[in-house]
N, C-alpha and C. Protein backbone atom coordinates (compact mmCIF):
# COMPACT_ATOMS: atom_id res chain seq x y z
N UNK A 1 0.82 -1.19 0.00
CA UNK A 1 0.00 0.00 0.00
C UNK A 1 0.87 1.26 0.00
N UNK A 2 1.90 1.24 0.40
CA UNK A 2 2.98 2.08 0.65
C UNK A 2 3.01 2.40 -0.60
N UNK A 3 4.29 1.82 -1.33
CA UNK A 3 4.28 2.14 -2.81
C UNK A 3 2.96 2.64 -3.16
N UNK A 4 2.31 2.23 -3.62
CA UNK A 4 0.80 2.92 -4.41
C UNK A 4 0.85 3.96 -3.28
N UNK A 5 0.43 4.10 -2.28
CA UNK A 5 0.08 5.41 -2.04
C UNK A 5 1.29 6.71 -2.37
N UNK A 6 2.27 6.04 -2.58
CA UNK A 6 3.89 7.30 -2.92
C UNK A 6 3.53 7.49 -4.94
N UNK A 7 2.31 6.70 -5.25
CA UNK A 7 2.36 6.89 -6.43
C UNK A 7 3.15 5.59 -7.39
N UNK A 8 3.58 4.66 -7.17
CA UNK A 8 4.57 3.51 -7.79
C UNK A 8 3.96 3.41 -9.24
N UNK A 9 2.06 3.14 -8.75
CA UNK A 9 1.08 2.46 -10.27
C UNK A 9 1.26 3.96 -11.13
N UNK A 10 1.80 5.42 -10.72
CA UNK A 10 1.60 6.64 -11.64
C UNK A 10 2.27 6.41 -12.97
N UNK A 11 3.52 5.28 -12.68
CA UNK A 11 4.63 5.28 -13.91
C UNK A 11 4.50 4.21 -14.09
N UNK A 12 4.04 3.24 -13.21
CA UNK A 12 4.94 1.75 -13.64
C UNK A 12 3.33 0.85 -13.34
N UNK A 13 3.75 -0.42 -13.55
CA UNK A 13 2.57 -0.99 -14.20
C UNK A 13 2.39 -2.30 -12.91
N UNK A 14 1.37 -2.88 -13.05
CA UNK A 14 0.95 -3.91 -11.57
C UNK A 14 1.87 -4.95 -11.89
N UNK A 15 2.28 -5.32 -13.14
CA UNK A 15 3.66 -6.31 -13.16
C UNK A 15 4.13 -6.16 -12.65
N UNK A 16 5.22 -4.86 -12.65
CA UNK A 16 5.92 -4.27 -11.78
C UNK A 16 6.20 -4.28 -10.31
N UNK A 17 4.90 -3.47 -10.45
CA UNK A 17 4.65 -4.02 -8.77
C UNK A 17 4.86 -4.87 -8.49
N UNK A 18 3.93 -6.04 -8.61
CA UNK A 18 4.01 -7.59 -8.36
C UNK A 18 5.94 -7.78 -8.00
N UNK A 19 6.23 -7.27 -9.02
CA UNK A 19 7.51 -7.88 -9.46
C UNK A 19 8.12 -7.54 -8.00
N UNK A 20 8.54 -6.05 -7.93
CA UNK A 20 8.87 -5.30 -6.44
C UNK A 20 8.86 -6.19 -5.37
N UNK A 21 7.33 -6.62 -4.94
CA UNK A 21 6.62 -7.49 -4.00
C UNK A 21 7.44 -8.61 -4.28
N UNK A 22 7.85 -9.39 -4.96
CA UNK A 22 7.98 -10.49 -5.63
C UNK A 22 6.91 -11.80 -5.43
N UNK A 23 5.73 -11.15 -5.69
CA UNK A 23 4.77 -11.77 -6.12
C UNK A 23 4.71 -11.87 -7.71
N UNK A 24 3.83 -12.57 -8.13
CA UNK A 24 2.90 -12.75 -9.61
C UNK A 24 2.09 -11.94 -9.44
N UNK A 25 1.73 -11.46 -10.54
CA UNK A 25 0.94 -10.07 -10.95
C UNK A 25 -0.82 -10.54 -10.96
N UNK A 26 -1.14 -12.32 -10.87
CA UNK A 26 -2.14 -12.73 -10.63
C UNK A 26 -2.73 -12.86 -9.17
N UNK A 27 -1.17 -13.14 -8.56
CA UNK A 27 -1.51 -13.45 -7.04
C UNK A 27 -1.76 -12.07 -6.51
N UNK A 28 -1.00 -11.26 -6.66
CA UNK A 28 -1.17 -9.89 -6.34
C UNK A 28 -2.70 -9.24 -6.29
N UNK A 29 -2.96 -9.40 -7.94
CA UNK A 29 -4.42 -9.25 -7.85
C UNK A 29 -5.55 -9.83 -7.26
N UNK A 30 -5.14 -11.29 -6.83
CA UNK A 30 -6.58 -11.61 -6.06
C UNK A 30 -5.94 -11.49 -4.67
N UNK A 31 -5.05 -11.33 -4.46
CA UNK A 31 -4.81 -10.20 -3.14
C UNK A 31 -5.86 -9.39 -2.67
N UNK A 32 -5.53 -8.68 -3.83
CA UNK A 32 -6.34 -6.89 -3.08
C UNK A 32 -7.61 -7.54 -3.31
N UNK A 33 -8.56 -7.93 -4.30
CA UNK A 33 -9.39 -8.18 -4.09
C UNK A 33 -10.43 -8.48 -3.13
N UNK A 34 -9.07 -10.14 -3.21
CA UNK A 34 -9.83 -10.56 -1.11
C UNK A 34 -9.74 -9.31 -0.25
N UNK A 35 -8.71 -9.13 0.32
CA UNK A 35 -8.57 -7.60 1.55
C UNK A 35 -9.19 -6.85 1.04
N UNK A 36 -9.08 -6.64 -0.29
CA UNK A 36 -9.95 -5.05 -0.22
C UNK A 36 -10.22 -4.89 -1.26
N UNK A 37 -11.07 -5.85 -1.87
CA UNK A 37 -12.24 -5.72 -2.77
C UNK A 37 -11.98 -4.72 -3.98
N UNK A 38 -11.12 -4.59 -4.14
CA UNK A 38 -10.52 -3.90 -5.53
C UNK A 38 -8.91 -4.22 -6.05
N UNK A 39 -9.43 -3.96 -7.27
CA UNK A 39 -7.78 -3.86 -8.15
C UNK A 39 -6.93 -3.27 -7.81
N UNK A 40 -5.53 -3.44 -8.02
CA UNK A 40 -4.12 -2.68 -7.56
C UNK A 40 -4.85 -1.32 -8.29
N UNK A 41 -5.06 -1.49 -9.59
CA UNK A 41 -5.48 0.17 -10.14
C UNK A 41 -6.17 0.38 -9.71
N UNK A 42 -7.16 -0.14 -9.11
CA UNK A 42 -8.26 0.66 -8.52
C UNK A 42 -8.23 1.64 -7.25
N UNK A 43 -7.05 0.56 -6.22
CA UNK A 43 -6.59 1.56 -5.43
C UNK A 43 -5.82 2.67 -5.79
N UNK A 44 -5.33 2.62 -6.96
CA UNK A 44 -4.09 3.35 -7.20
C UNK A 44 -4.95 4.82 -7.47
N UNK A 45 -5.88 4.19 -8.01
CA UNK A 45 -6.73 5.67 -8.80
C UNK A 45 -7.23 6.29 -7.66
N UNK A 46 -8.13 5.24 -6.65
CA UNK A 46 -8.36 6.11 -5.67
C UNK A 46 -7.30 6.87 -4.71
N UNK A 47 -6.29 6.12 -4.82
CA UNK A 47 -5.45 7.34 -3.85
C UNK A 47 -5.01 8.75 -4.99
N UNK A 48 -4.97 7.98 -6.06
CA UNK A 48 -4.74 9.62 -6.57
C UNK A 48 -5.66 10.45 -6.56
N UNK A 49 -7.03 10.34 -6.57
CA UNK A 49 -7.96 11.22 -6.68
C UNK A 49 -8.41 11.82 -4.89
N UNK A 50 -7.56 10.90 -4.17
CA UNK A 50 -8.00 11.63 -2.57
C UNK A 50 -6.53 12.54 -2.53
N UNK A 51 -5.30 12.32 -3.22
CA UNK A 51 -4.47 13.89 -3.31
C UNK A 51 -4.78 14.48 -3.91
N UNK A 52 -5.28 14.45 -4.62
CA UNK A 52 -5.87 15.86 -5.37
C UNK A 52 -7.37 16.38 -4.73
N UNK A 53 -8.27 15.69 -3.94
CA UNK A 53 -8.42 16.43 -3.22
C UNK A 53 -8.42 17.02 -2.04
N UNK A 54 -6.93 16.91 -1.72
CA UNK A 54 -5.99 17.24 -0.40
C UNK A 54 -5.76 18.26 -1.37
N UNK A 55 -4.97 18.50 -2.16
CA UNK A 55 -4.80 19.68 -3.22
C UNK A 55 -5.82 20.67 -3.09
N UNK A 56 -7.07 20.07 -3.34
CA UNK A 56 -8.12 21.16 -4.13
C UNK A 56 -8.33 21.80 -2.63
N UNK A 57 -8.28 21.60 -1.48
CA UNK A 57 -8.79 21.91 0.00
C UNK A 57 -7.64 22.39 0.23
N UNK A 58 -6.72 22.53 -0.28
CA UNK A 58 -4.91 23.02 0.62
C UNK A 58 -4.93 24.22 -0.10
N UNK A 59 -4.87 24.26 -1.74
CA UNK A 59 -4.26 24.94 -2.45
C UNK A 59 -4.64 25.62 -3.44
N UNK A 60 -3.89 27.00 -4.10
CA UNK A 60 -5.04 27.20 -5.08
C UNK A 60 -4.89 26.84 -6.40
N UNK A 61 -4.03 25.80 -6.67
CA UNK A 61 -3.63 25.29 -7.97
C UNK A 61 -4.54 25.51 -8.85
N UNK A 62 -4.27 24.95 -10.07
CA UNK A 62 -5.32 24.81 -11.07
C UNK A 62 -5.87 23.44 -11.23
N UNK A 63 -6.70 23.06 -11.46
CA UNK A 63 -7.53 21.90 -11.89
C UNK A 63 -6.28 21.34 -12.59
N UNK A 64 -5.73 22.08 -13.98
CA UNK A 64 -4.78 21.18 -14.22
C UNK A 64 -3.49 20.63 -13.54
N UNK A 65 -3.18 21.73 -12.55
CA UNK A 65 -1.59 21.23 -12.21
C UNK A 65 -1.98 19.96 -10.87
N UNK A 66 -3.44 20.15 -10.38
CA UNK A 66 -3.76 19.47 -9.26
C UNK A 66 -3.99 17.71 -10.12
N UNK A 67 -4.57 17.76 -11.18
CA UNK A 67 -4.41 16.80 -11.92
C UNK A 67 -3.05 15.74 -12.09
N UNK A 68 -2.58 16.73 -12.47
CA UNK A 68 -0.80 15.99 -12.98
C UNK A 68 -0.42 16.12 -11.42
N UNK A 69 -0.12 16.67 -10.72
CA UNK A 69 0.36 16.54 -9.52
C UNK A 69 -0.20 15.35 -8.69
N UNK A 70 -1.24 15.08 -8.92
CA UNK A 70 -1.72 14.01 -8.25
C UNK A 70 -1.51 12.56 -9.41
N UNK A 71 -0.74 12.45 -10.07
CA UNK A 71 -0.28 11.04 -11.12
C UNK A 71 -1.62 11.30 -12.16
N UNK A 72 -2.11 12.17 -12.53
CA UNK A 72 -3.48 11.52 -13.90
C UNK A 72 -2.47 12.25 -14.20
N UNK A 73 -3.15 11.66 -16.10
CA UNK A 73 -2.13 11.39 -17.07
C UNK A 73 -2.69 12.31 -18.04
N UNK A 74 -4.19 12.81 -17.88
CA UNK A 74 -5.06 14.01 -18.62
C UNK A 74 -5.75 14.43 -17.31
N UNK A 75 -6.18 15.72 -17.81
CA UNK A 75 -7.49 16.62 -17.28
C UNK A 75 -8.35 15.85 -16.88
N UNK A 76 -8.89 15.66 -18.46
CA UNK A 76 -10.20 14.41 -18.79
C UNK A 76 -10.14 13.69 -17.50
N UNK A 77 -9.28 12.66 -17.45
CA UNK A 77 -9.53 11.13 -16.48
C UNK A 77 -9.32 11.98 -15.24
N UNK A 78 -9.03 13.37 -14.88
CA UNK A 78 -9.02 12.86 -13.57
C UNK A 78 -10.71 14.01 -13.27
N UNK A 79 -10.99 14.36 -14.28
CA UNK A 79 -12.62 14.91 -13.85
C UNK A 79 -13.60 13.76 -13.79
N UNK A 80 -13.26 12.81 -15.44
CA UNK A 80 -13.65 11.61 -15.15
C UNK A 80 -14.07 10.35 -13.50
N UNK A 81 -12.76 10.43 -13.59
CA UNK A 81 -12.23 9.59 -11.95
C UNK A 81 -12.88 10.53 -10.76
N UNK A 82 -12.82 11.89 -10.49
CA UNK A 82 -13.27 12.26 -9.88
C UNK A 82 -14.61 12.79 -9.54
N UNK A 83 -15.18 12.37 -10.44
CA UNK A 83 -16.91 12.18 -10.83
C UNK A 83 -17.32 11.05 -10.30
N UNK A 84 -16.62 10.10 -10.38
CA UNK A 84 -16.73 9.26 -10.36
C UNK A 84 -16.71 8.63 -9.04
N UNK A 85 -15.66 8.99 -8.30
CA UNK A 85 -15.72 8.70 -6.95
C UNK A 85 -16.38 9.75 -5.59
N UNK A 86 -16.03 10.68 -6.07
CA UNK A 86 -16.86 11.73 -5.23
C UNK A 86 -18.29 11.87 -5.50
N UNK A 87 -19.04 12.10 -6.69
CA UNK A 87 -20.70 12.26 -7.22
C UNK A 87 -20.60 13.65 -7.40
N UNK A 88 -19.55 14.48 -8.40
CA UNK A 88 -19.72 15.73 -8.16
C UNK A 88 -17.95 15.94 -8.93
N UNK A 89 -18.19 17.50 -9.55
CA UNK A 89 -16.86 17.41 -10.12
C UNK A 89 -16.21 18.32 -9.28
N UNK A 90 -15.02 18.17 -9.51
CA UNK A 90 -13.51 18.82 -8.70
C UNK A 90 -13.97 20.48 -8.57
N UNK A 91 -14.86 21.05 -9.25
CA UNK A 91 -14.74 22.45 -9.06
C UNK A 91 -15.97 23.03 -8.24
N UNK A 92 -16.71 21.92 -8.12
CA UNK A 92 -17.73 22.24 -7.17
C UNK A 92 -17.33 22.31 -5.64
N UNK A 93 -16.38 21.44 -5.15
CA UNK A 93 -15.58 21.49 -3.80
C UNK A 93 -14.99 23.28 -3.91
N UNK A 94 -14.72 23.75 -4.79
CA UNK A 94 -14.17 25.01 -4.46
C UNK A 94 -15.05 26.35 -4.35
N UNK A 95 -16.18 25.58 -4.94
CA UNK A 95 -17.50 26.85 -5.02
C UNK A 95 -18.20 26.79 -3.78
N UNK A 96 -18.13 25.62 -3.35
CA UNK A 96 -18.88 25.50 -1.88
C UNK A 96 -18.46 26.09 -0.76
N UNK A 97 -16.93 26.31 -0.86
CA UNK A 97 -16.04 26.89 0.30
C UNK A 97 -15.95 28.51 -0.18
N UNK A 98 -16.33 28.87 -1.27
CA UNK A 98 -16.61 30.36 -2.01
C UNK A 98 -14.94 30.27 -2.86
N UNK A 99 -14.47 30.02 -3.09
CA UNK A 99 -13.26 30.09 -3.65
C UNK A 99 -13.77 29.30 -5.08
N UNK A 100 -12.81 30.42 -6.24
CA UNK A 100 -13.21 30.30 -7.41
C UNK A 100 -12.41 28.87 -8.17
């Protein structure tokens, strides 16, 4: 969890990982599953989308630099992703607190 949460899945791929671990990239996956009911990417995405919005509540970045700063790879996926997990997009958290 370490790795993924420092970002590891931002560049490198669940092989990888696995590899790191020196697990198999199958065992790995029904790993997380069992414990925790999701994919290595799945966690991976969700921790990136809870720094960015540690970002969006800290700082006054832009949507985009809070994006790339938090490992997404476009704009898109992380309004996407963050629609997705929150029910609401990234710029509504800043209208609610009055900040543009």
């Amino acid at each position: 969890m370490r790795l993924i949460n420092s970002g590891f899945l931002d560049e490198k791929t669940v092989p990888q990982l696995a590899d790191v671990l020196g697990v198999g990239s199958r065992h790995l996956s029904r790993l997380f599953a069992q414990h925790l009911g999701a994919t290595p990417s799945q966690v991976a995405s969700t921790a990136r989308v809870q720094r960015a919005k540690c970002l969006i509540d800290a700082t006054d970045l832009t949507f985009a630099e809070i994006a790339f700063a938090s490992g997404f790879q476009s704009v898109r996926r992380f309004n996407d992703v963050f629609q997705r997990v929150y029910g609401r997009a990234p710029s509504s958290f800043r209208r609610a607190e009055g900040r543009p």
